[in-house]
N, C-alpha and C. Protein backbone atom coordinates (compact mmCIF):
# COMPACT_ATOMS: atom_id res chain seq x y z
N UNK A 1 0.85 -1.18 0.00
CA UNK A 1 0.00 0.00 0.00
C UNK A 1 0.88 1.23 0.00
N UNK A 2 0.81 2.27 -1.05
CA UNK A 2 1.88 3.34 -1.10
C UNK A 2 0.87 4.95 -1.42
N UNK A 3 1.24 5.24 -0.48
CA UNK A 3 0.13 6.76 -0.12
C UNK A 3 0.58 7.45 -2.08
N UNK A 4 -0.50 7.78 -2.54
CA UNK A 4 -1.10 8.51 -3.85
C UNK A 4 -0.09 7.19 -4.54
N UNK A 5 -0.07 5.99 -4.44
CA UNK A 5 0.40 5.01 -5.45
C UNK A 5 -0.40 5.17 -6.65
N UNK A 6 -1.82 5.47 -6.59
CA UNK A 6 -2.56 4.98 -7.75
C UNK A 6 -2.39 6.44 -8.61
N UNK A 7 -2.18 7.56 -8.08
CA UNK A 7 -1.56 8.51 -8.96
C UNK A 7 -0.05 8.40 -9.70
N UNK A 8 0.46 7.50 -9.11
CA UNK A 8 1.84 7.93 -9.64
C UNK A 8 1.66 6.98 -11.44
N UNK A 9 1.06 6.37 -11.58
CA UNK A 9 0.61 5.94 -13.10
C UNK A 9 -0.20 6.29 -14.24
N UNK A 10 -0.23 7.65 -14.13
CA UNK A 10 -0.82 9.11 -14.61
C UNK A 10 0.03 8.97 -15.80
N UNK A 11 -0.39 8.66 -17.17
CA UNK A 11 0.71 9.28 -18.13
C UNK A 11 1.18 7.74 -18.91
N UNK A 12 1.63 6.62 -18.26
CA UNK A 12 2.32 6.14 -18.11
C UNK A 12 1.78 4.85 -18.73
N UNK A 13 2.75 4.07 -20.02
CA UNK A 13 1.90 2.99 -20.78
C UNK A 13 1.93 1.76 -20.05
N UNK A 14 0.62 1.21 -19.69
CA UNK A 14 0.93 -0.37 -18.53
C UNK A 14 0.51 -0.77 -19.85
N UNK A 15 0.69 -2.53 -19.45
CA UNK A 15 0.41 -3.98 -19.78
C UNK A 15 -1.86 -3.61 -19.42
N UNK A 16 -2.10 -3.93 -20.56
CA UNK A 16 -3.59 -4.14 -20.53
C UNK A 16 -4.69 -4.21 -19.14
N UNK A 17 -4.02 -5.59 -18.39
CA UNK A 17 -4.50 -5.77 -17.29
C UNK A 17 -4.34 -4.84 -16.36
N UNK A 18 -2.72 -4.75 -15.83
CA UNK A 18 -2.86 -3.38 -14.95
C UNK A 18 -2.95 -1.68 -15.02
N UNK A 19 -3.72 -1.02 -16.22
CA UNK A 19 -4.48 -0.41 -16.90
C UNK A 19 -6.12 -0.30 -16.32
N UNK A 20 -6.70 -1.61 -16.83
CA UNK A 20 -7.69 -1.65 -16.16
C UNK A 20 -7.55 -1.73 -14.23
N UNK A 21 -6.94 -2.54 -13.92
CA UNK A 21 -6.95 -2.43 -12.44
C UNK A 21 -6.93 -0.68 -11.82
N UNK A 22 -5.41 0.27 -12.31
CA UNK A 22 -5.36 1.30 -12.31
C UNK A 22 -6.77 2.29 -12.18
N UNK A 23 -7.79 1.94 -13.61
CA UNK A 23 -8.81 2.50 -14.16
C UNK A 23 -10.25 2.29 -12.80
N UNK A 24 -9.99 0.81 -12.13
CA UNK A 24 -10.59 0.53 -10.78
C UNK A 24 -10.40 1.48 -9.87
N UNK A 25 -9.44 1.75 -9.31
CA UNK A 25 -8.62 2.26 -8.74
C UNK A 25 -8.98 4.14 -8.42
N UNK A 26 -8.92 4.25 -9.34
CA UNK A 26 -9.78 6.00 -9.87
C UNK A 26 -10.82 5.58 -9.44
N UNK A 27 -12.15 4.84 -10.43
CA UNK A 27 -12.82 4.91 -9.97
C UNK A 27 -13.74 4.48 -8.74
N UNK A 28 -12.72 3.95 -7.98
CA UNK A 28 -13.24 3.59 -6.36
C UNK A 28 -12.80 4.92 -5.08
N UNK A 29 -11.90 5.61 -5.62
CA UNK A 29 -11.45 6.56 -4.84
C UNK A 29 -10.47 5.85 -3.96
N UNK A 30 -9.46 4.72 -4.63
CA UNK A 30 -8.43 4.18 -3.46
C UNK A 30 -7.08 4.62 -3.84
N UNK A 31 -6.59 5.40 -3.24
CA UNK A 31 -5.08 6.54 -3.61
C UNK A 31 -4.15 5.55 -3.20
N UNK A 32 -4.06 4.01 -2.56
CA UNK A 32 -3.40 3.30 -2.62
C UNK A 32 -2.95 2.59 -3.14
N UNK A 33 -2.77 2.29 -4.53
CA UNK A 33 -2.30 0.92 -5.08
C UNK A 33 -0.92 1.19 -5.24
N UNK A 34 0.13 -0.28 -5.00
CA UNK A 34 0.97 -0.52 -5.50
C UNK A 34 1.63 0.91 -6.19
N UNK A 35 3.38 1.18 -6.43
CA UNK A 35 3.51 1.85 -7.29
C UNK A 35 4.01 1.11 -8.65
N UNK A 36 4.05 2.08 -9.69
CA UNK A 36 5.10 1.17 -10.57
C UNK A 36 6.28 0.31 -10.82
N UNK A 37 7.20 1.01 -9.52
CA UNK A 37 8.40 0.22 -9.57
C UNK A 37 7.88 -0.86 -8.43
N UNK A 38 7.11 -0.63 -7.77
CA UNK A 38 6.85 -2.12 -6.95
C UNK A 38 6.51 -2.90 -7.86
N UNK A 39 5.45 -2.42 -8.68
CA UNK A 39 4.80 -3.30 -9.65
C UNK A 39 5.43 -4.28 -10.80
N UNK A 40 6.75 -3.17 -11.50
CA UNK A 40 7.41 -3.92 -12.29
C UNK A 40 8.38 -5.35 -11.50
N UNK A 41 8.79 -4.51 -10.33
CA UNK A 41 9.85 -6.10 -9.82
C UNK A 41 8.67 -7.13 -9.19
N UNK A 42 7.78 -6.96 -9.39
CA UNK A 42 6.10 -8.35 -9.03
C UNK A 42 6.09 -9.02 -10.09
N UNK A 43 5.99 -8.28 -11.30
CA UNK A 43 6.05 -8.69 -12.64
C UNK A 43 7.38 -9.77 -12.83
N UNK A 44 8.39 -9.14 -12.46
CA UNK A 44 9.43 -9.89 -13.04
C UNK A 44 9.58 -11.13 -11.87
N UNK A 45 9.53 -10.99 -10.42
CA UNK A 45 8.95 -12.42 -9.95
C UNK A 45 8.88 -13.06 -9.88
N UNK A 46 6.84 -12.91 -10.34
CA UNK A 46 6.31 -13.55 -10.74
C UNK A 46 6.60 -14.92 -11.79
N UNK A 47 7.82 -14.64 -12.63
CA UNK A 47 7.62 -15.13 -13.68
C UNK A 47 8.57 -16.77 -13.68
N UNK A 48 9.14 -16.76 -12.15
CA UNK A 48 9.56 -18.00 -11.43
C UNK A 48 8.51 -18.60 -10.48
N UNK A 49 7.15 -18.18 -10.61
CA UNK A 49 6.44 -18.95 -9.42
C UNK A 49 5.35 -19.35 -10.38
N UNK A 50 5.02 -20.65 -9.39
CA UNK A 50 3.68 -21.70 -10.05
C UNK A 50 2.48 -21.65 -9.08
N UNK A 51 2.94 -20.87 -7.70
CA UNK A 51 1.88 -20.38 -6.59
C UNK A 51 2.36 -19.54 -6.31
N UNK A 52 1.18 -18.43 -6.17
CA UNK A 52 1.70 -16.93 -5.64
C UNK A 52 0.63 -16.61 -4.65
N UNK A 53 1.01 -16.17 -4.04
CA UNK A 53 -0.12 -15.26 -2.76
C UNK A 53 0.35 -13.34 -2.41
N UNK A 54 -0.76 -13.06 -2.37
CA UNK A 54 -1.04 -11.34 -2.05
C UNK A 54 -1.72 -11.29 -0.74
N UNK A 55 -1.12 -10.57 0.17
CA UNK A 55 -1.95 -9.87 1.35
C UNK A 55 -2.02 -8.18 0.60
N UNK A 56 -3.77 -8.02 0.80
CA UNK A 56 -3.87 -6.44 0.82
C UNK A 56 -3.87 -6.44 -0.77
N UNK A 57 -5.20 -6.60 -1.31
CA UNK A 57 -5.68 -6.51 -2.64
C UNK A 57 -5.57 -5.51 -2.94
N UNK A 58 -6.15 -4.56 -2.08
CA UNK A 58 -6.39 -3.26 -3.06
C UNK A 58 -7.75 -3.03 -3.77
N UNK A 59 -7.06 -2.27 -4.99
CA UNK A 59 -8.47 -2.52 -6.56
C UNK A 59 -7.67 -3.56 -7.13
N UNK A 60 -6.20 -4.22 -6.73
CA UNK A 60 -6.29 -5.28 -7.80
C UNK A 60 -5.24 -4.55 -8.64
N UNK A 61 -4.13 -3.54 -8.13
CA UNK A 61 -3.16 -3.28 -9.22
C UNK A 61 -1.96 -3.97 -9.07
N UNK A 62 -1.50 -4.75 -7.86
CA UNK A 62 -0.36 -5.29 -8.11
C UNK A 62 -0.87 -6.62 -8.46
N UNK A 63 -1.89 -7.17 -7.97
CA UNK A 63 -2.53 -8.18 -8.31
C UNK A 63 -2.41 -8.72 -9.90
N UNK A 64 -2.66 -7.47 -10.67
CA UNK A 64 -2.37 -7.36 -12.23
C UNK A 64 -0.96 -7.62 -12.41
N UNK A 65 -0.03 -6.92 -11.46
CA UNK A 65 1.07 -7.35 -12.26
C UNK A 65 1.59 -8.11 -12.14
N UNK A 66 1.35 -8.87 -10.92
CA UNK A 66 1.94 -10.48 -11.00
C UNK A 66 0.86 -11.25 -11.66
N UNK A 67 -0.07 -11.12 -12.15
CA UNK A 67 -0.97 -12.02 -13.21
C UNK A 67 -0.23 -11.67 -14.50
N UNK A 68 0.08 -10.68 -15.08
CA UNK A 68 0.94 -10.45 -15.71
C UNK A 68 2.17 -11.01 -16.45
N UNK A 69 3.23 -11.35 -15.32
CA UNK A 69 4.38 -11.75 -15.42
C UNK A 69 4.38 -13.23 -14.85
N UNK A 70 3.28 -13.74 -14.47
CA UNK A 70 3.34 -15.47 -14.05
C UNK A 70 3.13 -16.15 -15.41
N UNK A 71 3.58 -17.55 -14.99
CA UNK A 71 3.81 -18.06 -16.41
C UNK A 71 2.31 -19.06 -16.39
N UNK A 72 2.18 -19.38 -17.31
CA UNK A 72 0.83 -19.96 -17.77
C UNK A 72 0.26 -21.29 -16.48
N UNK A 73 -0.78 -21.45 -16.31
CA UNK A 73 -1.34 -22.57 -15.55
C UNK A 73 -0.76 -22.31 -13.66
N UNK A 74 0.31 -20.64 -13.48
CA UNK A 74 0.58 -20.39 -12.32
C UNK A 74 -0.86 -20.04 -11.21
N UNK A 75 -1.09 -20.86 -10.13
CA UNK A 75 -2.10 -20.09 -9.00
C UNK A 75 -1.85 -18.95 -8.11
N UNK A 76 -2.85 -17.76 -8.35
CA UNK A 76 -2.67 -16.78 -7.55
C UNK A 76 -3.72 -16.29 -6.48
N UNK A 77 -3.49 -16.54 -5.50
CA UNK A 77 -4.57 -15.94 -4.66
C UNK A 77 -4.12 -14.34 -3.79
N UNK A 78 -5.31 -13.88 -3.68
CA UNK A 78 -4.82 -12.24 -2.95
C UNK A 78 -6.65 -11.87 -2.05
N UNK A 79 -5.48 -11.50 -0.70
CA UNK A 79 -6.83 -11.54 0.43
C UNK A 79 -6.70 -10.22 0.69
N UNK A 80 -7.78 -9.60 0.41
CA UNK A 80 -8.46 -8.21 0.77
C UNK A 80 -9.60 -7.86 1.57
N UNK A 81 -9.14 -7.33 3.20
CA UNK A 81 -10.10 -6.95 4.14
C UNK A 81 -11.51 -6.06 3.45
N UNK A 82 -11.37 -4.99 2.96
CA UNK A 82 -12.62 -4.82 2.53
C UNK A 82 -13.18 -5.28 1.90
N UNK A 83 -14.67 -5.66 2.35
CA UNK A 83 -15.31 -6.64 1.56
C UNK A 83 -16.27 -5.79 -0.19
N UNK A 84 -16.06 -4.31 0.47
CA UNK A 84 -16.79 -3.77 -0.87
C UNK A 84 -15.67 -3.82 -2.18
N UNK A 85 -14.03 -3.39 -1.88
CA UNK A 85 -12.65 -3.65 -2.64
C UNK A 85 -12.70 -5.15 -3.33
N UNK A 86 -12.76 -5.60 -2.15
CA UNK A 86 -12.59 -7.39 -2.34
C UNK A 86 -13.61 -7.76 -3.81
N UNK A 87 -14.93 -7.72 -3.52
CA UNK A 87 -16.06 -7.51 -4.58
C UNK A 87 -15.52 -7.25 -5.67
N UNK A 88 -15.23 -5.79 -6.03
CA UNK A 88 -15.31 -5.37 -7.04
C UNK A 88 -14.05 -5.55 -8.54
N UNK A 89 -12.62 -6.26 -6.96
CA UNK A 89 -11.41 -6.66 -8.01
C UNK A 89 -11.23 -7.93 -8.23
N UNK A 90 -12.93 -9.00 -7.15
CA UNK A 90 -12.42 -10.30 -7.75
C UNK A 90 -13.30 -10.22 -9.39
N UNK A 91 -14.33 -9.33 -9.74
CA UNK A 91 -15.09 -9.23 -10.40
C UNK A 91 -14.37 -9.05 -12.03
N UNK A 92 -13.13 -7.98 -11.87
CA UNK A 92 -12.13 -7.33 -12.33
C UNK A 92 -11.14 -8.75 -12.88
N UNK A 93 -11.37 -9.94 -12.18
CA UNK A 93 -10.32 -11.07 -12.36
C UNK A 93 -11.08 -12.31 -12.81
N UNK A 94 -12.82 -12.06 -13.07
CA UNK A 94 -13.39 -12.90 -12.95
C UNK A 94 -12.91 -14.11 -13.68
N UNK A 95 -12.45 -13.47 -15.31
CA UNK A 95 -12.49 -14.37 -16.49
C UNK A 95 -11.01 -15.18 -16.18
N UNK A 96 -10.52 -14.92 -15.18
CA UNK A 96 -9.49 -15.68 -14.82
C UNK A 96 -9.11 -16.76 -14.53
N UNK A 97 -9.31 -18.27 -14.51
CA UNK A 97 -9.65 -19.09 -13.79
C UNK A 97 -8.55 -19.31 -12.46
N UNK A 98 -7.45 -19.23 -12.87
CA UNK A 98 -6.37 -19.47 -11.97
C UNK A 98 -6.28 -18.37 -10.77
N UNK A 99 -7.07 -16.80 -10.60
CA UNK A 99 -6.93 -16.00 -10.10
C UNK A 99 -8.11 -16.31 -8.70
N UNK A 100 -7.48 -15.82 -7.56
CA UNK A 100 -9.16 -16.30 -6.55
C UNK A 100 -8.34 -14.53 -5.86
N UNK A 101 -9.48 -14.15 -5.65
CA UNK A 101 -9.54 -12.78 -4.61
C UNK A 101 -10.50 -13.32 -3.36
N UNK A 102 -9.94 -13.33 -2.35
CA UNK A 102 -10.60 -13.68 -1.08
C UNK A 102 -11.07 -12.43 -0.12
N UNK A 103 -12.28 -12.23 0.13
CA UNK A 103 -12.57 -11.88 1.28
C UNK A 103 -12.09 -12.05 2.67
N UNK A 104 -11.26 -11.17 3.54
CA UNK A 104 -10.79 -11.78 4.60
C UNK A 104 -9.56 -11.36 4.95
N UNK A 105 -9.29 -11.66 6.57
CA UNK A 105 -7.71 -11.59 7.15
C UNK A 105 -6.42 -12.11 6.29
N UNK A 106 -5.72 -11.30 6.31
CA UNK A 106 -4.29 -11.70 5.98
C UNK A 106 -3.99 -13.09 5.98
N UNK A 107 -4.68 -14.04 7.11
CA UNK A 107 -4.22 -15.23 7.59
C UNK A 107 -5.27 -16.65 6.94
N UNK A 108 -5.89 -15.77 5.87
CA UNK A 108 -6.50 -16.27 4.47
C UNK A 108 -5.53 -17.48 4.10
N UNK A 109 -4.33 -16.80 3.88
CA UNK A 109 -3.47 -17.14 2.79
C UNK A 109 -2.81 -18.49 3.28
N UNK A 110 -2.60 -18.91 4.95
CA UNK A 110 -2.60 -19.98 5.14
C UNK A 110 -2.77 -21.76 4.41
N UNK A 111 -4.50 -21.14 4.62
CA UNK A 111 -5.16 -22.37 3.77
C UNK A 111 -4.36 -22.83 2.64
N UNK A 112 -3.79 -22.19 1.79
CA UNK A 112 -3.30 -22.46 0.31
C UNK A 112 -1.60 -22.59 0.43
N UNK A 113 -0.71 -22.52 1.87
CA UNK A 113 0.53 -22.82 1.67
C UNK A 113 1.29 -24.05 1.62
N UNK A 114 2.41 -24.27 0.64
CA UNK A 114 3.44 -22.79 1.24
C UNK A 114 3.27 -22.35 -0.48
N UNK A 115 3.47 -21.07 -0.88
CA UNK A 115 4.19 -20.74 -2.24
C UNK A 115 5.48 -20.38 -2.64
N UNK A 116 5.72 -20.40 -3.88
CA UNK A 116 6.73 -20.07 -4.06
C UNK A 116 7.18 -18.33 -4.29
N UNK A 117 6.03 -17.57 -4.00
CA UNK A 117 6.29 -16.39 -4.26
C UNK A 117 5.00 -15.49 -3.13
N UNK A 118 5.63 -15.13 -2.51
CA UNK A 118 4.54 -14.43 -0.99
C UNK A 118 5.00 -12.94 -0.97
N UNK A 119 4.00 -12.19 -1.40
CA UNK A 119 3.84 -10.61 -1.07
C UNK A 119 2.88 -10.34 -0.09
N UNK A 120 3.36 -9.56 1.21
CA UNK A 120 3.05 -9.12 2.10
C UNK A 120 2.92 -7.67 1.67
N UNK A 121 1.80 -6.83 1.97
CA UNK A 121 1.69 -5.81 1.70
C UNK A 121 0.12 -5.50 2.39
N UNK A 122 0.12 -4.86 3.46
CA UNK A 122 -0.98 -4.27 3.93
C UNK A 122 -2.00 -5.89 4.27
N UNK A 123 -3.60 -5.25 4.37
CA UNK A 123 -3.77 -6.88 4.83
C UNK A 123 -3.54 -7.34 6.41
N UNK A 124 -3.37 -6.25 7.45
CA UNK A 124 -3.31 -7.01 8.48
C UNK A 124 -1.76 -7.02 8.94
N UNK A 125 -1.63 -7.99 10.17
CA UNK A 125 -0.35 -8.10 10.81
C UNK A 125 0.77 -8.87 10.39
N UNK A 126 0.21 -9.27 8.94
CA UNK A 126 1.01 -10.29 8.80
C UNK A 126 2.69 -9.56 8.14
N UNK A 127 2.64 -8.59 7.67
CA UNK A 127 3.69 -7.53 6.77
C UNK A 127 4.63 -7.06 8.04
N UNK A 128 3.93 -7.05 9.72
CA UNK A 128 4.91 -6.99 11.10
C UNK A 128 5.76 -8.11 11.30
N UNK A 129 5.65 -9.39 10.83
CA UNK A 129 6.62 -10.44 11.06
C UNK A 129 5.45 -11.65 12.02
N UNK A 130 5.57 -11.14 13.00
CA UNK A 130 5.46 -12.82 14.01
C UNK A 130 4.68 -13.45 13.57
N UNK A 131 3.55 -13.76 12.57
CA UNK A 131 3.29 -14.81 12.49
C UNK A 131 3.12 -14.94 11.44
N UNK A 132 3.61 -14.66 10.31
CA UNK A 132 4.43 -14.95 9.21
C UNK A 132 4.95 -15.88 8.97
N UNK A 133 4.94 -17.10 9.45
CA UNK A 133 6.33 -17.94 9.46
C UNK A 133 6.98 -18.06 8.25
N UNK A 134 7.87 -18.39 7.44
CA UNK A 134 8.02 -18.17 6.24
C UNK A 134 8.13 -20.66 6.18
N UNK A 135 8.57 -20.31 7.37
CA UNK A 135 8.69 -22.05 7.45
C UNK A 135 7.34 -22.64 6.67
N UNK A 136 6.22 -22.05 7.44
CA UNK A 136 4.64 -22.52 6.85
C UNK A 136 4.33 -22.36 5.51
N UNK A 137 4.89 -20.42 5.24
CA UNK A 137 4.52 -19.75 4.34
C UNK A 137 5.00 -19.81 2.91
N UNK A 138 6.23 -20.65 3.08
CA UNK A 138 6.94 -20.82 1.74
C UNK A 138 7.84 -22.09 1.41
N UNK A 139 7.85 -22.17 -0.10
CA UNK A 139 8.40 -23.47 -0.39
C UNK A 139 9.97 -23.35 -0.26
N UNK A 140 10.90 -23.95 -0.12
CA UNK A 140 12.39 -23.99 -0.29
C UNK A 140 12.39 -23.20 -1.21
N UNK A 141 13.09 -22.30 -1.38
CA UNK A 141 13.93 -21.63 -2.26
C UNK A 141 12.40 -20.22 -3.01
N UNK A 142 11.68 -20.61 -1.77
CA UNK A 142 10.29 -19.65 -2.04
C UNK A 142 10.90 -18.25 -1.85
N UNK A 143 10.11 -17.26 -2.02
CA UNK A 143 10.31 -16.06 -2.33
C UNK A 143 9.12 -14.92 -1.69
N UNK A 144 10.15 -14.21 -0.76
CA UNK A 144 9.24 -13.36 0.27
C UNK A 144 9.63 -11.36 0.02
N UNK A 145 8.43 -11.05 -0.66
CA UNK A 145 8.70 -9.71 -0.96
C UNK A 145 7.82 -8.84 0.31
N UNK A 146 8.46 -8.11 1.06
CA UNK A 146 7.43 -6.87 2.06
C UNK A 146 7.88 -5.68 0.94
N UNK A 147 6.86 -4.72 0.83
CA UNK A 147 6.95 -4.00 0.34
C UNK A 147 6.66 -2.46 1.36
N UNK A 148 7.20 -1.51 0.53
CA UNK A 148 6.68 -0.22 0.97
C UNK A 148 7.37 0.42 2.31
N UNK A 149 8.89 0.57 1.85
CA UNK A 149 9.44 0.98 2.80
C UNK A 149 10.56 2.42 2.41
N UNK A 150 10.52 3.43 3.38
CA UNK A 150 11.70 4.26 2.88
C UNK A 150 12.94 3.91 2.92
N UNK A 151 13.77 4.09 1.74
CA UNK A 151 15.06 3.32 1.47
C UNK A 151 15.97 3.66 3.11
N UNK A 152 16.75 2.47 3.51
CA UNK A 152 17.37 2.72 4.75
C UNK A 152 18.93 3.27 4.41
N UNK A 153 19.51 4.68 5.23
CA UNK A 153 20.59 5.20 5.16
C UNK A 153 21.74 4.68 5.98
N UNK A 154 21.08 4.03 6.72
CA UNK A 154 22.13 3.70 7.84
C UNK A 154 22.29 2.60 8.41
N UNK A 155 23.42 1.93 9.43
CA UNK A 155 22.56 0.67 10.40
C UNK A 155 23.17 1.01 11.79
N UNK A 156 22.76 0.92 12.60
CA UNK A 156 21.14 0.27 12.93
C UNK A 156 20.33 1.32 11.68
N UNK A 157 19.66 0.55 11.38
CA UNK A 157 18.34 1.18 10.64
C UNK A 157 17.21 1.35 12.20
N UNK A 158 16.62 2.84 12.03
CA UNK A 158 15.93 3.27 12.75
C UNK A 158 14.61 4.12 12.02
N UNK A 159 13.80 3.91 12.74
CA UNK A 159 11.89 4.14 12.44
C UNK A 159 11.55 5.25 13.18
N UNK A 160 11.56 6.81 13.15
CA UNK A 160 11.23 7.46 14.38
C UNK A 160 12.21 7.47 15.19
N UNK A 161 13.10 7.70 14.97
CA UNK A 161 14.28 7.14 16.02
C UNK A 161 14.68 6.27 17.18
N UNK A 162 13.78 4.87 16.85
CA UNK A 162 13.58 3.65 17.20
C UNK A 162 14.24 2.81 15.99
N UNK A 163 15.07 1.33 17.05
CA UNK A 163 15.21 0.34 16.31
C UNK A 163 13.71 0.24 14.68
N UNK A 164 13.88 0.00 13.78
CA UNK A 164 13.14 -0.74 13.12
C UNK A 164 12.61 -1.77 13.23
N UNK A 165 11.95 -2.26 13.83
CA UNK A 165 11.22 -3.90 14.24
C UNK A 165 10.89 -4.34 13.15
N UNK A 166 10.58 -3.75 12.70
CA UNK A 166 9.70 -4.28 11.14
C UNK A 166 11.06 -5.28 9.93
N UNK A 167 11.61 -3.87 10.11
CA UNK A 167 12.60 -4.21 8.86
C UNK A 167 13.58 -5.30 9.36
N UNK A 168 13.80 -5.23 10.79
CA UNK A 168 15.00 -6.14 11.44
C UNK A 168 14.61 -7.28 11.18
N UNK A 169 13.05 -7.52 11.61
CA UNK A 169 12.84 -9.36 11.76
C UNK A 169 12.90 -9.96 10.43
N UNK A 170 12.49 -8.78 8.94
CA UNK A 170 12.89 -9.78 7.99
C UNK A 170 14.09 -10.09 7.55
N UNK A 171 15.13 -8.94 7.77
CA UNK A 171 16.61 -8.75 7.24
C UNK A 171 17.36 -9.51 8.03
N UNK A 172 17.01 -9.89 9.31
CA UNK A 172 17.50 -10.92 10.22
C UNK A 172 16.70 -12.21 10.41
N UNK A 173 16.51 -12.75 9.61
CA UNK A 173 15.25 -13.83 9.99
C UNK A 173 15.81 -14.96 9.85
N UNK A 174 16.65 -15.98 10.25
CA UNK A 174 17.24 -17.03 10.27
C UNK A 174 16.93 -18.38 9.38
N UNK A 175 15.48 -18.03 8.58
CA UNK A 175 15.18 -18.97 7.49
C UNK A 175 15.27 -18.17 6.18
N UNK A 176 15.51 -16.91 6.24
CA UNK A 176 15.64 -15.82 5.27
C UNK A 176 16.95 -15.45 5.06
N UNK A 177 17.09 -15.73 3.56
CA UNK A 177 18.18 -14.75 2.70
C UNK A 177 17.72 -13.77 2.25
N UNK A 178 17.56 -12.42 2.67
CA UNK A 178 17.54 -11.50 2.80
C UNK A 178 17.93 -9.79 2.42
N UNK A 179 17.67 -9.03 1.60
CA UNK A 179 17.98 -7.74 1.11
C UNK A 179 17.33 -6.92 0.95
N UNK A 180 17.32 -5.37 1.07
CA UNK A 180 16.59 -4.62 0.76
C UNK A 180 17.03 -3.97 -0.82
N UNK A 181 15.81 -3.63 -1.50
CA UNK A 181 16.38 -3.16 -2.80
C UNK A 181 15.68 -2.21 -2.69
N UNK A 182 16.55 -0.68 -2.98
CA UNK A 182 16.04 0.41 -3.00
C UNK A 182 15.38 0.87 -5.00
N UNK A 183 14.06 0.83 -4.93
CA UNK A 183 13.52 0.94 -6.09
C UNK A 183 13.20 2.07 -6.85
N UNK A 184 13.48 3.60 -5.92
CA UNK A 184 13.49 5.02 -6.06
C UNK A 184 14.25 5.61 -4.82
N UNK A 185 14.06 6.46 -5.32
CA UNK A 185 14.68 7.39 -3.92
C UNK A 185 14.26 7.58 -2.82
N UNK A 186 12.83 7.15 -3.09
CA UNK A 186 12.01 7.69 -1.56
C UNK A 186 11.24 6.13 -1.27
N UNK A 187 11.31 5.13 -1.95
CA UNK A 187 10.74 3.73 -2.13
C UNK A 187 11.83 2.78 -1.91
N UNK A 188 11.45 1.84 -0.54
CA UNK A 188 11.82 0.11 -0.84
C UNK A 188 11.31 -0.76 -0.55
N UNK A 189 11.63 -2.02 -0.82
CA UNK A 189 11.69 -3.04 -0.81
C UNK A 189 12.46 -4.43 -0.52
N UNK A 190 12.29 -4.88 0.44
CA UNK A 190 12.62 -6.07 1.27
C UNK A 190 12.43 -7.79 0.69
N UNK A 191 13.49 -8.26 -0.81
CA UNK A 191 13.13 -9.36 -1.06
C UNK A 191 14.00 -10.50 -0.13
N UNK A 192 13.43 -11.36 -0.13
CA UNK A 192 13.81 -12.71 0.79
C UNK A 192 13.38 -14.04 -0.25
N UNK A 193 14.71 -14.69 0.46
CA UNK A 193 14.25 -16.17 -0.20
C UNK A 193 14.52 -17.05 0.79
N UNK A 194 13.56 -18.41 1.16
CA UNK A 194 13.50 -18.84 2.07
C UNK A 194 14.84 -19.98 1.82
N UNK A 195 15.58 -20.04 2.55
CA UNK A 195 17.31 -20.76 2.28
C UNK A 195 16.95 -21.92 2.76
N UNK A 196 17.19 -22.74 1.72
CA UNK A 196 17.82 -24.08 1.47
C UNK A 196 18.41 -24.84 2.53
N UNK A 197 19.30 -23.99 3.23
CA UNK A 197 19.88 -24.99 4.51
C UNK A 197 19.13 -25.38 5.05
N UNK A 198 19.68 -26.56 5.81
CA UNK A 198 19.23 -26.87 7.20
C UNK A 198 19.36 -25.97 8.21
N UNK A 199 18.28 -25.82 8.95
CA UNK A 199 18.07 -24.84 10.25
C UNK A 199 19.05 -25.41 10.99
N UNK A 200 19.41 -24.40 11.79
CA UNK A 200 20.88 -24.60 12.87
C UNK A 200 20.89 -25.42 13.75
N UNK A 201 21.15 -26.45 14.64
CA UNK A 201 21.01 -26.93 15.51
C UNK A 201 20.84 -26.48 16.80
N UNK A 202 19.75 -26.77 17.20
CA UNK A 202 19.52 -25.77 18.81
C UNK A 202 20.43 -26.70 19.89
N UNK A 203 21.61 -26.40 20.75
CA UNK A 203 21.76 -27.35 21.53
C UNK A 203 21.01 -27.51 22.31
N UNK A 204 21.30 -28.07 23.09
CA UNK A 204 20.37 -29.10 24.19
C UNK A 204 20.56 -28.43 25.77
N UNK A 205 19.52 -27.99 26.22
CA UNK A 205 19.99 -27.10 27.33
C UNK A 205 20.55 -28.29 28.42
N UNK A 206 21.36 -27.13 29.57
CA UNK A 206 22.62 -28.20 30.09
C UNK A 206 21.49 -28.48 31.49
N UNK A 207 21.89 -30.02 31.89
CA UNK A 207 21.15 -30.28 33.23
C UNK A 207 21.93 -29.92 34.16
């Protein structure tokens, strides 16, 4: 979710589908969708996953662009708390068969794991970390995008002049390979891939 996102694609030639989503978007009065550069690295992705999941539909513009850039016979589901939003962008996806827009909590997306490609974005608590698991939430070598963050200058990275909680638990997350990619100047993004190793061995507490 990126404050006047759905303005910043004023002008600007999309792919068919996310055009129309955009065109939703206006006409629902939601100044949130996705921006473009979120949108294009969804697109590109996308185009390694055969299951994808969305927290925080929207009207359905990033939704477009990973329908977009997935490759043929890929499943996408995307759970959107408002139920009047939810309505109107599964309507927007109808002729889709592979596409489902859910009514509902973030913790929707459960039912259908793990995937190989998980965008967190608005939708609830799940974009804060704890119960996220990525263990549940994703396949080996799956792929975890949070979006919608101001690019970080420093480390410690700080929020308000507080630790970052947000950004720490994914950039430090012990089943996560982990980076932020700064996508503008004032925009980032946090991709992760869930690593292959074996989890560490916990020793054995001492008697």
């Amino acid at each position: 979710m990126s404050l006047n996102g759905t303005d910043a694609y004023r002008g600007l030639e999309l792919p068919p589908l996310v055009a129309r989503a955009v065109e939703l978007a206006d006409r629902q009065g939601f100044p949130f969708s996705c921006r473009p550069e979120q949108g294009r690295l969804l697109r590109v992705l996308a185009g390694g996953a055969s299951s994808i999941a969305e927290t925080g539909t929207g009207c359905g513009v990033g939704l477009a662009w990973l329908v977009t850039g997935a490759p043929s016979g890929a499943t996408i589901v995307s759970v959107e708390r408002d139920p009047g939003r939810a309505r109107v962008t599964a309507e927007l996806f109808a002729d889709l068969p592979d596409v489902t827009v859910i009514h509902g909590d973030w913790t929707e997306i459960h039912g259908r794991a793990p995937y190989d490609l998980l965008v967190l974005d608005g939708g609830g608590a799940g974009k804060n970390g704890a119960a996220a698991d990525p263990a549940r939430l994703l396949t080996p070598g799956g792929t975890l995008v949070v979006d919608d963050f101001t690019p970080a200058r420093r480390w410690p990275i700080l929020h308000e002049g507080e630790p970052d909680l947000v950004r720490l638990h994914w950039l430090e997350h012990p089943l996560l390979d982990a980076v932020e990619l700064r996508l503008a100047a004032d925009l980032a993004a946090i991709v992760a891939v869930r690593t292959l190793r074996p989890s560490p061995v916990q020793p054995l507490p001492e008697r």
